[in-house]
C-alpha atoms as a PDB file:
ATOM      1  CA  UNK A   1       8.480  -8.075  17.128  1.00  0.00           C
ATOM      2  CA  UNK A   2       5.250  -8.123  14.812  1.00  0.00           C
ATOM      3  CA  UNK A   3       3.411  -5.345  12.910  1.00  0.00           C
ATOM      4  CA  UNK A   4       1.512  -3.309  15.213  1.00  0.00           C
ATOM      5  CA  UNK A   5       0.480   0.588  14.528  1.00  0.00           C
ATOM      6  CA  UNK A   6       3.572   0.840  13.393  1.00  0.00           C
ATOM      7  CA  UNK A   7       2.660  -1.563   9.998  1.00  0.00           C
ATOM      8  CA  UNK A   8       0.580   1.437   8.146  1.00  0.00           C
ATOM      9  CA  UNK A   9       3.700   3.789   8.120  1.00  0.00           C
ATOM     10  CA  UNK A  10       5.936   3.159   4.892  1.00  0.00           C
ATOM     11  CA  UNK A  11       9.450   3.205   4.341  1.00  0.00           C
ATOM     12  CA  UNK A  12      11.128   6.156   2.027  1.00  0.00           C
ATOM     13  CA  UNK A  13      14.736   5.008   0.584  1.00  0.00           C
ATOM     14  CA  UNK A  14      16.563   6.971  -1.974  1.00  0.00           C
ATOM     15  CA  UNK A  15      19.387   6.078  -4.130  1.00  0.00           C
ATOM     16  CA  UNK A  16      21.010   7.700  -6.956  1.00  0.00           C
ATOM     17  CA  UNK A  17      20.201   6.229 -10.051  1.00  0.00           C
ATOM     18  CA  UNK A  18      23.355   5.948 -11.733  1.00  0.00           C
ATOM     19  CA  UNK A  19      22.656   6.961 -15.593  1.00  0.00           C
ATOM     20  CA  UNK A  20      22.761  10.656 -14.852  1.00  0.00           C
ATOM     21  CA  UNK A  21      24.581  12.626 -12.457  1.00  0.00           C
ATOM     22  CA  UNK A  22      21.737  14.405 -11.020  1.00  0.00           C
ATOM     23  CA  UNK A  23      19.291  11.457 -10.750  1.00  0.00           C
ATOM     24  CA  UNK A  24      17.055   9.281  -8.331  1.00  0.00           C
ATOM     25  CA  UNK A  25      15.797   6.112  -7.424  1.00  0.00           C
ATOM     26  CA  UNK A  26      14.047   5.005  -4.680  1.00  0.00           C
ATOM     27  CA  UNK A  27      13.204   1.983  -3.598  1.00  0.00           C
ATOM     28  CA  UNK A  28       9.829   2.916  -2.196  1.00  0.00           C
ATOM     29  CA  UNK A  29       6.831   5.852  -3.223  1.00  0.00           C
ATOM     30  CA  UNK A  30       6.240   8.372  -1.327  1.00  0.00           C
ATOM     31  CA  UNK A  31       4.395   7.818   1.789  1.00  0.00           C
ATOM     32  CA  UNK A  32       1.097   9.144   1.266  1.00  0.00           C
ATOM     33  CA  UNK A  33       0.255  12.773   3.205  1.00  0.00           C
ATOM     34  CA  UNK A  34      -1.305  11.394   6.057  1.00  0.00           C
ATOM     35  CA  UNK A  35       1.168   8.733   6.804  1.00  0.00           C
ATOM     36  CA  UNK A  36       4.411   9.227   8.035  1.00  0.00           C
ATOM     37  CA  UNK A  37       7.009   7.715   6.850  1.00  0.00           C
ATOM     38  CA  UNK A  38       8.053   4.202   8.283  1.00  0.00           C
ATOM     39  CA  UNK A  39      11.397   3.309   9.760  1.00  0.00           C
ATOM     40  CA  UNK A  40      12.092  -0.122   9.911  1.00  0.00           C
ATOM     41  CA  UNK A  41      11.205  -1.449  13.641  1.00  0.00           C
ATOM     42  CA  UNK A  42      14.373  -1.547  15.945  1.00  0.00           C
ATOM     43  CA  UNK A  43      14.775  -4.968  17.362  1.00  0.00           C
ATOM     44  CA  UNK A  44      15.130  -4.224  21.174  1.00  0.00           C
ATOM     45  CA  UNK A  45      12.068  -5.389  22.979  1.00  0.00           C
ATOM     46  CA  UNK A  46      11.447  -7.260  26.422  1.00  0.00           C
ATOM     47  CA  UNK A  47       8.079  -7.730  26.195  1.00  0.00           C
ATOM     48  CA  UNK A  48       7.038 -11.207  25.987  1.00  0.00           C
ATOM     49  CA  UNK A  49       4.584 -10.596  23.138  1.00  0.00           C
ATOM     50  CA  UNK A  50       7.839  -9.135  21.103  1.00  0.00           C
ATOM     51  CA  UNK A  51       9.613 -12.451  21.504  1.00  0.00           C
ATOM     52  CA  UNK A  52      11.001 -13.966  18.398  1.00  0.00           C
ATOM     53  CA  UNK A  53      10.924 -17.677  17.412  1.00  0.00           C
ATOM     54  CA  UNK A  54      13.206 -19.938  15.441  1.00  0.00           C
ATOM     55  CA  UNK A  55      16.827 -19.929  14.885  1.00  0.00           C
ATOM     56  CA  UNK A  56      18.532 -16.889  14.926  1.00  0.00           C
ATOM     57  CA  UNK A  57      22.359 -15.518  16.107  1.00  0.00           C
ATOM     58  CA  UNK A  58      23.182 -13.071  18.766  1.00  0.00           C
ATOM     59  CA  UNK A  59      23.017  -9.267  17.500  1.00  0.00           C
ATOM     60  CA  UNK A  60      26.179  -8.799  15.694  1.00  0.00           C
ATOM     61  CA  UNK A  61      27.265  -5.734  13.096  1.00  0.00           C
ATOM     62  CA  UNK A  62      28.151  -7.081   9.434  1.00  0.00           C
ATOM     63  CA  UNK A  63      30.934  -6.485   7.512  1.00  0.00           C
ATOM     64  CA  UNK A  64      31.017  -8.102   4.890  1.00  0.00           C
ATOM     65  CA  UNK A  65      27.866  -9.697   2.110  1.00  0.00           C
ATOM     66  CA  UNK A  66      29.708 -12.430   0.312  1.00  0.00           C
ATOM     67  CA  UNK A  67      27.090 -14.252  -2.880  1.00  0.00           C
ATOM     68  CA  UNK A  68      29.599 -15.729  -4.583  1.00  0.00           C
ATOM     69  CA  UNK A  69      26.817 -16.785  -7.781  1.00  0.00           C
ATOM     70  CA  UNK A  70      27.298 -12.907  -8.743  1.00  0.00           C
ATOM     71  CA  UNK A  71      31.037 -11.963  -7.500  1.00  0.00           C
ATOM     72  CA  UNK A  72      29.536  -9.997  -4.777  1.00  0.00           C
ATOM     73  CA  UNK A  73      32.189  -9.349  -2.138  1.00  0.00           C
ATOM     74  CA  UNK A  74      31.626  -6.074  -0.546  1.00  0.00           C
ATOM     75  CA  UNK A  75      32.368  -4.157   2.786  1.00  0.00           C
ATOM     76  CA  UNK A  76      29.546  -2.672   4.462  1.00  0.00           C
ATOM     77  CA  UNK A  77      28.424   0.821   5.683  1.00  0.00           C
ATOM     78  CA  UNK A  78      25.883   1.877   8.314  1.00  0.00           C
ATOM     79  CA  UNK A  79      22.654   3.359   6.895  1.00  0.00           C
ATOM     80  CA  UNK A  80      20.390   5.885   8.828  1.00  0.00           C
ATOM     81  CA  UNK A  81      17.137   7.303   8.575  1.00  0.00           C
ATOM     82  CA  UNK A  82      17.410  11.295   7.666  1.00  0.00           C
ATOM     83  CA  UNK A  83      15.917  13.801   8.503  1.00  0.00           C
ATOM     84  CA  UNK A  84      13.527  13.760   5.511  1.00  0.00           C
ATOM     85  CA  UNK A  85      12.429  10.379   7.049  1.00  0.00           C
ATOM     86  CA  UNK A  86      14.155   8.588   4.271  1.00  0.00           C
ATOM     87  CA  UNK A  87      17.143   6.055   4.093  1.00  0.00           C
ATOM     88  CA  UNK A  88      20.216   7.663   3.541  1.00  0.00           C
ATOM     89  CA  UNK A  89      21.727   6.133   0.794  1.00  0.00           C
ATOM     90  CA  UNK A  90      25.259   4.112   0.584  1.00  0.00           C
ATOM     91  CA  UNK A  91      28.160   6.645  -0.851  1.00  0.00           C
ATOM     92  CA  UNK A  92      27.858   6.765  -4.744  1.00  0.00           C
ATOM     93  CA  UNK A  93      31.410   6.784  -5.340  1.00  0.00           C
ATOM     94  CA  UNK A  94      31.781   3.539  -3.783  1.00  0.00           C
ATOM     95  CA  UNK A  95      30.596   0.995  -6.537  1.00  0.00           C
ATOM     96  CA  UNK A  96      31.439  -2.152  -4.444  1.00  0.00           C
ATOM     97  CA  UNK A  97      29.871  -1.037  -1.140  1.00  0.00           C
ATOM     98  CA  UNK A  98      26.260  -1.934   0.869  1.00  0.00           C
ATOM     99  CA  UNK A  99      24.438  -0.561   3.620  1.00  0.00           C
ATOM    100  CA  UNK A 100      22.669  -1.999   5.912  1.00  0.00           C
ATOM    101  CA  UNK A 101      20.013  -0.346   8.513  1.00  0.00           C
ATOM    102  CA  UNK A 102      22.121  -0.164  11.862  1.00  0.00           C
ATOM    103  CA  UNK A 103      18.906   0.085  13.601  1.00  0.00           C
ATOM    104  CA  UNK A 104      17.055  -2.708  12.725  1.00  0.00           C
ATOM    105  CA  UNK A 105      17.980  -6.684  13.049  1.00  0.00           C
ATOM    106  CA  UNK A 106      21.688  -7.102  12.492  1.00  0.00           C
ATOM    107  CA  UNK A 107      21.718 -10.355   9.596  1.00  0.00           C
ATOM    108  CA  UNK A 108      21.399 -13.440  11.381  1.00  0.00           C
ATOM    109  CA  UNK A 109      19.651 -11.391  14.548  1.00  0.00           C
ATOM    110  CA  UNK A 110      15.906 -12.118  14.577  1.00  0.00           C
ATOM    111  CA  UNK A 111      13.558 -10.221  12.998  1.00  0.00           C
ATOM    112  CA  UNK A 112      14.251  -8.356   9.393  1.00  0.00           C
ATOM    113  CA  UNK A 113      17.543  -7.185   8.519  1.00  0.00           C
ATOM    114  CA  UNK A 114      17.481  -4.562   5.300  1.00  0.00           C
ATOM    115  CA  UNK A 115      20.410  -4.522   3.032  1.00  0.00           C
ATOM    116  CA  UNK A 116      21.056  -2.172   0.473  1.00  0.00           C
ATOM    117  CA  UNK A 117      23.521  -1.584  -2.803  1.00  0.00           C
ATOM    118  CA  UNK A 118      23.340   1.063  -6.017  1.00  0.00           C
ATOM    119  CA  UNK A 119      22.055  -1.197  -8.810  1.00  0.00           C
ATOM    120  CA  UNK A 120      24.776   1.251 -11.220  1.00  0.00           C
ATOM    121  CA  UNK A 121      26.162   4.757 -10.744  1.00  0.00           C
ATOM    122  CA  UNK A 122      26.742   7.498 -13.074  1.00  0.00           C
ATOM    123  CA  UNK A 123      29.957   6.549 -14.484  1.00  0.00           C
ATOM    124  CA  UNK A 124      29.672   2.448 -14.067  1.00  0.00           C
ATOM    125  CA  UNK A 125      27.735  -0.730 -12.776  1.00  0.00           C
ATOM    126  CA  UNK A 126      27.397  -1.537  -9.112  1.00  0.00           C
ATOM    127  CA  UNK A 127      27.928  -4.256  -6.568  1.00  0.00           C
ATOM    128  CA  UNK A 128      24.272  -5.188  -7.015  1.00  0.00           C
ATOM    129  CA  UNK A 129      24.365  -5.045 -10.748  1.00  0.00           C
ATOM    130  CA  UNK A 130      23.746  -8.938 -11.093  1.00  0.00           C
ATOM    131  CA  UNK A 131      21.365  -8.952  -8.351  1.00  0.00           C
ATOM    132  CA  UNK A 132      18.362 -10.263 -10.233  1.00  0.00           C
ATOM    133  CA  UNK A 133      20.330 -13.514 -11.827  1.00  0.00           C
ATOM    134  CA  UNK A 134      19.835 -14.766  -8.015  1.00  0.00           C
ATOM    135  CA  UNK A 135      16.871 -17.496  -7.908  1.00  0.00           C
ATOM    136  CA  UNK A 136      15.603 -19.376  -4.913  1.00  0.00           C
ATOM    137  CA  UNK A 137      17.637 -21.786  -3.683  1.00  0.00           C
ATOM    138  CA  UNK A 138      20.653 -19.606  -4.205  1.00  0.00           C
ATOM    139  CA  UNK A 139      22.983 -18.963  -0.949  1.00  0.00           C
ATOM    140  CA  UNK A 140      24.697 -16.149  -0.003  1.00  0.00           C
ATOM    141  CA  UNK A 141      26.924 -15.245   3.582  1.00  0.00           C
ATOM    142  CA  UNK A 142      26.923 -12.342   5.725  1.00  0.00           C
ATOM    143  CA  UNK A 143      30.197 -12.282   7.666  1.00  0.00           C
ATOM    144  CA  UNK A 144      29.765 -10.691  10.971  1.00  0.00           C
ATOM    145  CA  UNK A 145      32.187  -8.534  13.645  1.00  0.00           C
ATOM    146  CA  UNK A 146      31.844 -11.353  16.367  1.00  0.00           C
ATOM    147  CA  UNK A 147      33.783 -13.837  13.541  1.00  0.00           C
ATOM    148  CA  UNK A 148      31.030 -15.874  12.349  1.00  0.00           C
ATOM    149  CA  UNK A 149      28.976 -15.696   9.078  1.00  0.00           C
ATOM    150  CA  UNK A 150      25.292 -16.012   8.565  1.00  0.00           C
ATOM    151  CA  UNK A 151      24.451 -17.950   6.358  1.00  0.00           C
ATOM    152  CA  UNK A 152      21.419 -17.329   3.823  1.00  0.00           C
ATOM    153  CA  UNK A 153      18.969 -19.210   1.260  1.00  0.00           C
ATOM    154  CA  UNK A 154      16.842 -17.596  -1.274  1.00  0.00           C
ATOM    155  CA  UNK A 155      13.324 -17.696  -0.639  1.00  0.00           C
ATOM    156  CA  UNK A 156      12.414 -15.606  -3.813  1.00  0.00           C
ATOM    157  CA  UNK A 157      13.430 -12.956  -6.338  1.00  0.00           C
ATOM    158  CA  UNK A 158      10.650 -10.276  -6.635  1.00  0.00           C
ATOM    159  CA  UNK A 159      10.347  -7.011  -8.937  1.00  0.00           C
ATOM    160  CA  UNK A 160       7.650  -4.659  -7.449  1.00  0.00           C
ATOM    161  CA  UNK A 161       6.710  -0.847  -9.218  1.00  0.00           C
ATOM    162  CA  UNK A 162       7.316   1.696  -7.397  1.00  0.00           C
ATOM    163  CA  UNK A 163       3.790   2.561  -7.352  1.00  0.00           C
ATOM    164  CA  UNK A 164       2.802  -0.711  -5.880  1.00  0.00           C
ATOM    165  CA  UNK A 165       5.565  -1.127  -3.760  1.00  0.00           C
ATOM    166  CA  UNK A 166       4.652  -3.953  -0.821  1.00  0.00           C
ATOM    167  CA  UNK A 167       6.298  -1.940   2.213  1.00  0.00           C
ATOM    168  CA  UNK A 168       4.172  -4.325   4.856  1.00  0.00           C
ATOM    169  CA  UNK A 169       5.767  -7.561   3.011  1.00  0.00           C
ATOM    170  CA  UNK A 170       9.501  -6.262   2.277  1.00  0.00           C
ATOM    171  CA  UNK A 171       9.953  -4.396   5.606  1.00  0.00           C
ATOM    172  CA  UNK A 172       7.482  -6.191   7.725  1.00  0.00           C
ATOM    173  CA  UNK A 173       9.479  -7.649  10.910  1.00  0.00           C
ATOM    174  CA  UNK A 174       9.229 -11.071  11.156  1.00  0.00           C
ATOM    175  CA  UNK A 175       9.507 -13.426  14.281  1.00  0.00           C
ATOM    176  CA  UNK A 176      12.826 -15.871  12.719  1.00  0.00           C
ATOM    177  CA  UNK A 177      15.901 -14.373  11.066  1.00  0.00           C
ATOM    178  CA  UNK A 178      15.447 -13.044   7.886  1.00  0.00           C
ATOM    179  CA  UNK A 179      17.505 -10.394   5.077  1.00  0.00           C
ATOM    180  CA  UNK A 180      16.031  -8.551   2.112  1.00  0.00           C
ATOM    181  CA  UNK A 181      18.392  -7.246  -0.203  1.00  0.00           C
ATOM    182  CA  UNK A 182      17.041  -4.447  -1.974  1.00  0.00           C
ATOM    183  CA  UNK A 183      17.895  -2.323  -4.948  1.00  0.00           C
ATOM    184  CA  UNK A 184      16.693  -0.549  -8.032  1.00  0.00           C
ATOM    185  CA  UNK A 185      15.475  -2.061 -11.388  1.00  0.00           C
ATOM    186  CA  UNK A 186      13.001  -1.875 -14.127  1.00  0.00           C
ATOM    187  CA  UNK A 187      13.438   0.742 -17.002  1.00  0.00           C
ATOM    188  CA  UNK A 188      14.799   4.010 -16.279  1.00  0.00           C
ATOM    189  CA  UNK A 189      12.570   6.902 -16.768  1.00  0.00           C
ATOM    190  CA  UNK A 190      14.737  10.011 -18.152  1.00  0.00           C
ATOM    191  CA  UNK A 191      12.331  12.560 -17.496  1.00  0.00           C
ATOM    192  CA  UNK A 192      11.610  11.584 -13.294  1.00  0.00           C
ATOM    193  CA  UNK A 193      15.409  10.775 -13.287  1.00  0.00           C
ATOM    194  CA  UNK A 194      14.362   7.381 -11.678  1.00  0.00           C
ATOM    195  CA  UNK A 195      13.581   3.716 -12.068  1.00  0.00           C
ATOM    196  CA  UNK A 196      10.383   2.115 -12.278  1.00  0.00           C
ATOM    197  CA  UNK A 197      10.473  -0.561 -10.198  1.00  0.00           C
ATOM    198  CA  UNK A 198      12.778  -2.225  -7.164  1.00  0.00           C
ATOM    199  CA  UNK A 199      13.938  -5.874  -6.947  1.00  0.00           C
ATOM    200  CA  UNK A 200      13.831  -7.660  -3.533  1.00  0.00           C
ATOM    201  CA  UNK A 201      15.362 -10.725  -2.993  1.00  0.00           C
ATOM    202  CA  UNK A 202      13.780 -12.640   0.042  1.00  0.00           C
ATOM    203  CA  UNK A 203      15.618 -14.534   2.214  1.00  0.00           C
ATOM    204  CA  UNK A 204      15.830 -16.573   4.939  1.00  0.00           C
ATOM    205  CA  UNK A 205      18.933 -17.895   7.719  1.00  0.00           C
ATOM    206  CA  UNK A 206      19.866 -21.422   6.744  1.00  0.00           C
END
């Protein structure tokens, strides 16, 4: 499906920091007061405008992101929007664990699948600790419940502030297959208990 009414609403995700117990970081600013915040679009739709394009698998749950450039070999967990209209973030305790947003496009499905990992904890790095030493070109693999694994290239490695964050263009739908894998970066502001900035890597099924 495409951006419709739906495309001025912004996304809200929030994961702990890592460099003090008690801190933040969210991939996204606050949605501003007269805009509610946006949930990534599911992927269920029968209309024929809605229909996506390209090459794409069946809707499948993942269970495992494999990017073997940066040792990443890590189980997933279902992510959710809360009920402060933000993504609930993967467990903290688990430093080689993802999430991915159950209700949006499964990796390889059409449309935009979200993926997201703790950049460090409080006590230690994290599974996406390496994440901006991808470049584009790189390949990683999603492996999938129905047996198969989706394959992915790198379209592009992006760092956005937090104040400029490009919700439209990182959680946009989009009409082939596509993943972003998202976490925290930029310097770490003691005082807000929160990063500056997110990195997105952009990606597309191979």
């Amino acid at each position: 499906m495409f951006w419709s009414a739906v495309a001025v609403m912004v996304l809200m995700v929030t994961l702990p920091g890592g460099r003090d117990e008690a801190s933040e970081a969210r991939f996204a600013p606050h949605a501003p007061p007269a805009v509610e915040p946006y949930a990534p679009p599911a992927t269920e739709s029968s209309s024929p405008a809605h229909r996506h394009e390209g090459k794409y698998l069946a809707r499948s749950r993942p269970t495992r992101l494999l990017i073997p450039k940066i040792s990443v070999d890590a189980p997933f967990t279902d992510l959710a929007i809360g009920s402060t209209g933000q993504l609930t973030p993967p467990p903290a305790h688990d430093t080689n664990l993802v999430g991915w947003y159950a209700k949006g496009a499964s990796p390889g499905e059409a449309g935009t699948s979200i993926i997201a990992g703790h950049v460090d904890t409080a006590t230690s790095a994290a599974v996406f600790a390496n994440l901006s030493e991808l470049e584009k070109g790189d390949r990683f693999q999603v492996a999938r419940a129905d047996g198969r694994r989706a394959s992915f290239v790198i379209d592009s490695v992006e760092m956005f502030d937090k104040d400029n964050f490009p919700s439209r263009r990182v959680y946009g739908d989009t009409p082939g297959a596509q993943v972003r894998l998202i976490t925290c970066a930029g310097d770490y502001d003691r005082q807000v208990r929160d990063y500056t900035a997110n990195l997105v890597v952009f990606a597309h099924l191979a």
